[in-house]
N, C-alpha and C. Protein backbone atom coordinates (compact mmCIF):
# COMPACT_ATOMS: atom_id res chain seq x y z
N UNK A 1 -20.96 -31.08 4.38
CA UNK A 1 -20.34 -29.78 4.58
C UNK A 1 -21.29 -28.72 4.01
N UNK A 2 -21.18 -28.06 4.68
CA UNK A 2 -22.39 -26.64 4.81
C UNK A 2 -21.92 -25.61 3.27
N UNK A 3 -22.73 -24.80 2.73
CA UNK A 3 -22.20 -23.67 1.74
C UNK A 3 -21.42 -22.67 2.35
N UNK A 4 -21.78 -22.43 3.45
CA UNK A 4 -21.23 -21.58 4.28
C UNK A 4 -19.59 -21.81 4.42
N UNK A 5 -19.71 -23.08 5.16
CA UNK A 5 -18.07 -23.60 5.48
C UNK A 5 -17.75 -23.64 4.38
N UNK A 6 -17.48 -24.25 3.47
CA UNK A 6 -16.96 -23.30 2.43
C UNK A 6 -16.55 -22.34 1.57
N UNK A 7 -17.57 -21.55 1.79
CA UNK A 7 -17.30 -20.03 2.27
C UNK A 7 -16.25 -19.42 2.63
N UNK A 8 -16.50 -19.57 4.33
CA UNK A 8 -15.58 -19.70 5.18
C UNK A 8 -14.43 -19.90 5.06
N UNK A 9 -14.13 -21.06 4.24
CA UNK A 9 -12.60 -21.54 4.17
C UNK A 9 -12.01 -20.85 2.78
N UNK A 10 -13.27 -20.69 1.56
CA UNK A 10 -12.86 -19.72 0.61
C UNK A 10 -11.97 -18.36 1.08
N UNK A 11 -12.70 -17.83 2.23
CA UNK A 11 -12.86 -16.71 2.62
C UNK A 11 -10.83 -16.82 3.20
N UNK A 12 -11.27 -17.34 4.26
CA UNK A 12 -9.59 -17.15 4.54
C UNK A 12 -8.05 -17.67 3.81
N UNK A 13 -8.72 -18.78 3.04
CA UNK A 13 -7.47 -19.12 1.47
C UNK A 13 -7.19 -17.57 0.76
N UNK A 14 -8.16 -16.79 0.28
CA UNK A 14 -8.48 -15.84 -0.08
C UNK A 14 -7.60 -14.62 0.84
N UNK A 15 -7.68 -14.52 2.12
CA UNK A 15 -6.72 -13.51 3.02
C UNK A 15 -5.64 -13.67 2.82
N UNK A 16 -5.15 -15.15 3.16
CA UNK A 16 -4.13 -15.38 3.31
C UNK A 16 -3.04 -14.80 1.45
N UNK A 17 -3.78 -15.16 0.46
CA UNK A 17 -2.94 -14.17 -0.67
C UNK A 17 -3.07 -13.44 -0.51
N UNK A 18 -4.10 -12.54 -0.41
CA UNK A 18 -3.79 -11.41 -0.25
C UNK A 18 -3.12 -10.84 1.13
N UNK A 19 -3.40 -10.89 1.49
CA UNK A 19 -1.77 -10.71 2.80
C UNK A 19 -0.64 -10.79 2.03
N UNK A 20 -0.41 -11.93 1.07
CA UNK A 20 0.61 -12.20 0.55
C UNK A 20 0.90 -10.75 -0.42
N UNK A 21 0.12 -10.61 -1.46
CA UNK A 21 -0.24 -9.62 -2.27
C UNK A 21 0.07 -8.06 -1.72
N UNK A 22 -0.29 -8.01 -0.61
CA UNK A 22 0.18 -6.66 0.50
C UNK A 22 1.37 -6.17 0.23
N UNK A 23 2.17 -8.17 1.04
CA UNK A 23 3.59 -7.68 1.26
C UNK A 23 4.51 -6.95 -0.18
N UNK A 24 3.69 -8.16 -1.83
CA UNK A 24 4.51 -8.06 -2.44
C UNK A 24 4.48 -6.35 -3.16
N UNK A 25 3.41 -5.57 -3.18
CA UNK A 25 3.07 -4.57 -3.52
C UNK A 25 3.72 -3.78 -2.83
N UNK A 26 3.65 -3.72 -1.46
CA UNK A 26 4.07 -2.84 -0.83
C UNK A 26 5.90 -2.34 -0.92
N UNK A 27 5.83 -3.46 -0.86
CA UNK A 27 7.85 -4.16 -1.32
C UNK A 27 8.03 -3.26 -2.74
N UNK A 28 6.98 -3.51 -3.40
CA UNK A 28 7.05 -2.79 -5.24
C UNK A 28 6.87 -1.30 -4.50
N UNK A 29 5.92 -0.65 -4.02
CA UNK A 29 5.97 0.93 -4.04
C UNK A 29 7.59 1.42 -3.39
N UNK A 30 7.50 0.63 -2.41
CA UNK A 30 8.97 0.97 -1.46
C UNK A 30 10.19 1.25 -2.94
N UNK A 31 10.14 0.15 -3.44
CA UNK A 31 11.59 0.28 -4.23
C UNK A 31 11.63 1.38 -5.61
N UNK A 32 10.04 1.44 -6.01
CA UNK A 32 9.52 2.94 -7.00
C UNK A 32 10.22 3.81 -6.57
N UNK A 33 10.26 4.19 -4.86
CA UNK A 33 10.23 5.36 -4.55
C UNK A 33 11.82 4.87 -3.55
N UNK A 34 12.40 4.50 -3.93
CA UNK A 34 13.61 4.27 -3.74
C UNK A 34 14.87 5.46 -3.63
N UNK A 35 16.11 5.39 -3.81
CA UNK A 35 17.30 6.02 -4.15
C UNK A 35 16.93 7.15 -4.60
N UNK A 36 16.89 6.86 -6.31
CA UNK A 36 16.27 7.52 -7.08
C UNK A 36 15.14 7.34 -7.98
N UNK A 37 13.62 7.93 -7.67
CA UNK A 37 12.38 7.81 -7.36
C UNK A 37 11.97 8.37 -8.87
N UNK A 38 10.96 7.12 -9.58
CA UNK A 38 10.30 7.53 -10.48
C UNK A 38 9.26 8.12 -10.02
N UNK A 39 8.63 9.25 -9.78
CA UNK A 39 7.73 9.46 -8.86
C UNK A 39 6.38 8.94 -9.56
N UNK A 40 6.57 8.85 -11.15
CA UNK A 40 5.26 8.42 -12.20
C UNK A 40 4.91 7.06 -11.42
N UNK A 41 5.89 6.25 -11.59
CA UNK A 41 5.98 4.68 -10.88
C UNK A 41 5.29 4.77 -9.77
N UNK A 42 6.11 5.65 -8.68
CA UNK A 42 5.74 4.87 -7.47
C UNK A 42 4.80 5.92 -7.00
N UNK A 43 3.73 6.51 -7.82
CA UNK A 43 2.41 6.83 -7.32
C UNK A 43 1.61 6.05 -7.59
N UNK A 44 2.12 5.07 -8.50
CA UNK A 44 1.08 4.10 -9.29
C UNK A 44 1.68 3.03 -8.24
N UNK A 45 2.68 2.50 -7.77
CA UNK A 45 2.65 1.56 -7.25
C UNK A 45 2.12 1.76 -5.81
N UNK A 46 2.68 3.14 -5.10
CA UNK A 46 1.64 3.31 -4.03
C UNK A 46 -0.35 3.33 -3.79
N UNK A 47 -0.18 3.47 -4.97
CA UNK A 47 -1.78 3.64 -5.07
C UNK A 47 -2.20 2.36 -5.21
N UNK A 48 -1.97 1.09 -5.99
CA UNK A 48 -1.84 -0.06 -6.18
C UNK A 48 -1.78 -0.77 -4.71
N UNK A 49 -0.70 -0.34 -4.22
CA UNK A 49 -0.62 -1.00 -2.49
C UNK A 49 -1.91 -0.63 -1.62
N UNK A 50 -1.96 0.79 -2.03
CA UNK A 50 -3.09 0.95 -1.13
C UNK A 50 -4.60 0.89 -1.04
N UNK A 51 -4.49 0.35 -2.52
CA UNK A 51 -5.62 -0.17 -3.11
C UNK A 51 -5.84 -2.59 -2.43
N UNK A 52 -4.64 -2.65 -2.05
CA UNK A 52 -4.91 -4.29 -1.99
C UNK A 52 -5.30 -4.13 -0.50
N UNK A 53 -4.02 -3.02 0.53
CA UNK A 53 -4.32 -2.96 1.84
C UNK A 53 -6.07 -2.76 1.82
N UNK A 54 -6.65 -1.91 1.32
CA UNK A 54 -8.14 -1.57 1.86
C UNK A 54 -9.09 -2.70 1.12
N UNK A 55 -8.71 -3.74 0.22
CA UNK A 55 -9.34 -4.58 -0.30
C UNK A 55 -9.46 -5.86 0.72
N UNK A 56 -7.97 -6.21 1.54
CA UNK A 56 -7.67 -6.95 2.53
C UNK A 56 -8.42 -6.54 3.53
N UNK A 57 -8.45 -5.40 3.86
CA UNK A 57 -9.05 -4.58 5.07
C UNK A 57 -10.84 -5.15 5.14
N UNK A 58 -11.15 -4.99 4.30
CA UNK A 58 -12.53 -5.37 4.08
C UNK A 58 -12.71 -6.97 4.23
N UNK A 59 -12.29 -7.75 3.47
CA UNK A 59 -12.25 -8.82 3.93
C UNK A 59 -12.11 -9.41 5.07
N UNK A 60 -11.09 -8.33 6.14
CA UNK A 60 -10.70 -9.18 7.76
C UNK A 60 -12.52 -8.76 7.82
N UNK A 61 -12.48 -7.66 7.76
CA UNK A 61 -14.06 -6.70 8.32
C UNK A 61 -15.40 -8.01 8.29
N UNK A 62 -14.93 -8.29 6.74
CA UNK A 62 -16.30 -9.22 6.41
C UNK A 62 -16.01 -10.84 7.45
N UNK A 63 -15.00 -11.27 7.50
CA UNK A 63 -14.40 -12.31 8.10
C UNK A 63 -15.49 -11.94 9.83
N UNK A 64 -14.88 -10.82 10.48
CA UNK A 64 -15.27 -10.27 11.53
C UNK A 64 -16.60 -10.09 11.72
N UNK A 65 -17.56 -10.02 10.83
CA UNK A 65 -18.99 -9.81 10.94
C UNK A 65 -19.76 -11.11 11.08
N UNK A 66 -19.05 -12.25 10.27
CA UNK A 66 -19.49 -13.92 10.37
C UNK A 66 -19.20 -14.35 11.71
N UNK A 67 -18.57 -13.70 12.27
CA UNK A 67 -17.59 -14.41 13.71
C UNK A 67 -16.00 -15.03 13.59
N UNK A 68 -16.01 -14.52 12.50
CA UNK A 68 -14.24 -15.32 12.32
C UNK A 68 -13.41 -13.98 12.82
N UNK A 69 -12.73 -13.89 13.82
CA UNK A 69 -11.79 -12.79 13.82
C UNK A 69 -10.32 -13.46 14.07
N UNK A 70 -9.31 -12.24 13.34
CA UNK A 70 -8.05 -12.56 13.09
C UNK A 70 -6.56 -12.14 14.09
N UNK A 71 -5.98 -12.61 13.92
CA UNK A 71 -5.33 -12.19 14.62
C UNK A 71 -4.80 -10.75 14.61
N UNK A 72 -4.65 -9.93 16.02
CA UNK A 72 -3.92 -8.84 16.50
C UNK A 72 -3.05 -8.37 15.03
N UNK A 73 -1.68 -9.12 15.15
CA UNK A 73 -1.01 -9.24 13.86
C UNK A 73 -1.11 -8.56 12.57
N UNK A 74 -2.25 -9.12 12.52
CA UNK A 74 -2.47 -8.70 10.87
C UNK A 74 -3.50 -7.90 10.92
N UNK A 75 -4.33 -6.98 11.68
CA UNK A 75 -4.35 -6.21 11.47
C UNK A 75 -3.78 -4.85 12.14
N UNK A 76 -3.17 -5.37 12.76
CA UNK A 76 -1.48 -4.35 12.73
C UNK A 76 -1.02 -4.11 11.81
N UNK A 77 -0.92 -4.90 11.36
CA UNK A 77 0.12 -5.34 10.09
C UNK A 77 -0.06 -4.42 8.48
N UNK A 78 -1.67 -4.28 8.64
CA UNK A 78 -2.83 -3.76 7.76
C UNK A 78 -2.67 -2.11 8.29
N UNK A 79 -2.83 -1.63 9.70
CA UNK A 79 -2.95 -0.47 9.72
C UNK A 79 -1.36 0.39 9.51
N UNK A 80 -0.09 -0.82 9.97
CA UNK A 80 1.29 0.00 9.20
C UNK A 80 1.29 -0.01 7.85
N UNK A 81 0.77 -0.90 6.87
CA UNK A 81 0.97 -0.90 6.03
C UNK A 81 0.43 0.63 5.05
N UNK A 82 -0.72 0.52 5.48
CA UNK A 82 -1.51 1.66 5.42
C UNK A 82 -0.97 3.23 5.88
N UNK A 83 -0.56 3.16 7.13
CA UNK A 83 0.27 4.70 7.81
C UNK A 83 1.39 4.52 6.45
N UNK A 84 2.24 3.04 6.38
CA UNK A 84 2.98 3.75 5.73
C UNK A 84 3.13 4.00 4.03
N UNK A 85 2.44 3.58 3.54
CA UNK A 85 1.80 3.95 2.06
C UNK A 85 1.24 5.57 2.25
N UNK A 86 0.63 5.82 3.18
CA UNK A 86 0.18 7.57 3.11
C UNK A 86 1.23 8.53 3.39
N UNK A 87 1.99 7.86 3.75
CA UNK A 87 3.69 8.63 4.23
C UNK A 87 4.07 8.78 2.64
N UNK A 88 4.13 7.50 2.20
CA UNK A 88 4.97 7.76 0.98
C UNK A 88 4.31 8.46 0.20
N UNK A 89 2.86 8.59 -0.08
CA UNK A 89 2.25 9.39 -0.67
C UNK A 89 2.58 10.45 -0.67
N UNK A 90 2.56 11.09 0.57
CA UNK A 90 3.20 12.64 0.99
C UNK A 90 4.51 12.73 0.90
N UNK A 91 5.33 11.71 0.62
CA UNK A 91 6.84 12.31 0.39
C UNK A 91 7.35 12.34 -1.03
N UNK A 92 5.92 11.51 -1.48
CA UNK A 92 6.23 11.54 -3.10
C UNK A 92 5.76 12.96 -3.97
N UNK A 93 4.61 13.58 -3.01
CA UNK A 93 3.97 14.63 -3.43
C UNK A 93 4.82 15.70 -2.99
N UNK A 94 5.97 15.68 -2.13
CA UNK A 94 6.59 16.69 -1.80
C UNK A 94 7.80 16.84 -2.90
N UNK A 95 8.23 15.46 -2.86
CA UNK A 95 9.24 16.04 -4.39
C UNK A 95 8.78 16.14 -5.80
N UNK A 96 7.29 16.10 -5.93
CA UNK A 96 7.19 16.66 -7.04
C UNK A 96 7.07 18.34 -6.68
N UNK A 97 6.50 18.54 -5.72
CA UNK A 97 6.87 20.19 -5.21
C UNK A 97 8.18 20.53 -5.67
N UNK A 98 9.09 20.07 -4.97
CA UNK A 98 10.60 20.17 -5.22
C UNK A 98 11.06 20.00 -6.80
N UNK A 99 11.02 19.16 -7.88
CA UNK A 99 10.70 18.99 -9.13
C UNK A 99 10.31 20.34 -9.54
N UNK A 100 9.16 20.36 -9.24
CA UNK A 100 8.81 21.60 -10.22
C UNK A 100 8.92 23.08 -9.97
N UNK A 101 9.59 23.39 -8.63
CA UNK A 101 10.22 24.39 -8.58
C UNK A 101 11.61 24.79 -9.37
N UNK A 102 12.49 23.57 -9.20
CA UNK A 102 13.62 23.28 -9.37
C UNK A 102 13.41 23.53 -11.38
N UNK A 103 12.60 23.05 -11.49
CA UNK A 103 12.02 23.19 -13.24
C UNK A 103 11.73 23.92 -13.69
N UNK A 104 11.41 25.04 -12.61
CA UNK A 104 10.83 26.06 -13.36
C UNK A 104 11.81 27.86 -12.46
N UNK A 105 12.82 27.37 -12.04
CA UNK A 105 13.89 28.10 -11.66
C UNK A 105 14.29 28.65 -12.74
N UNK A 106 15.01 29.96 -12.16
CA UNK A 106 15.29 30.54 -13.63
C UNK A 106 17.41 30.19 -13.52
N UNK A 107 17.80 29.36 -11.99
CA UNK A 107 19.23 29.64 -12.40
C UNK A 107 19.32 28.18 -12.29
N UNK A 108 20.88 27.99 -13.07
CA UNK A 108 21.15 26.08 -13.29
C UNK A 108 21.12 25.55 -12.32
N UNK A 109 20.34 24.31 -12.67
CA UNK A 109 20.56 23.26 -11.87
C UNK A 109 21.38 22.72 -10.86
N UNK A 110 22.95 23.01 -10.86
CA UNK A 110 23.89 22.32 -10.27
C UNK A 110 24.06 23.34 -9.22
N UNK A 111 23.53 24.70 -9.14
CA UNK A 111 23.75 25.86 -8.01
C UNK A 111 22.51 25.28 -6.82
N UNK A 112 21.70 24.14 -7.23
CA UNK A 112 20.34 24.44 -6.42
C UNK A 112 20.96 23.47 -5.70
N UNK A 113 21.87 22.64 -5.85
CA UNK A 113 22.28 21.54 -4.26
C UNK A 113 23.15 22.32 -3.28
């Protein structure tokens, strides 16, 4: 057996957690930014997600340059994950807008709903 094929098979043992790693991160930012949203949390957990998606991303890439390409799927799978981590980004950055208006209002709180 070649260094390579081994490699190779390193290489996709290796996707396959992290794929795994995707889902479980992504699952973690989703629930940060939940109901009611630590926004401290789930910028860190969004950033975290979107830090494994572009780590995965590279890997299909490198997979793809040897001749191994992957399925449709997953990198579908990779570019929603991605649209939707930048969504949450922007909806997390909008209620801190909202936050700090609301904080720095001069009338109570309970008139602003």
């Amino acid at each position: 057996m070649s260094k390579q094929t081994v490699d190779i098979r390193q290489m996709a043992a290796d996707l396959n957690v992290m794929l795994q790693q995707v889902d479980a991160r992504f699952a973690a930012a989703k629930r940060a930014f939940g109901v009611k949203p630590n926004l401290t949390v789930a910028k860190d957990r969004i950033a975290d997600a979107g830090a494994s998606v572009m780590e995965t991303a590279s890997l299909v890439q490198e997979l793809q340059e040897i001749g191994i390409s992957q399925p449709p799927d997953i990198i579908e799978k990779l570019r929603e994950r991605y649209r939707a981590l930048h969504q949450m980004a922007l909806d997390v950055e909008e209620c801190e807008k909202i936050v700090f208006v609301r904080s720095h209002s001069e009338r109570p709180q309970n008139t602003l709903n």
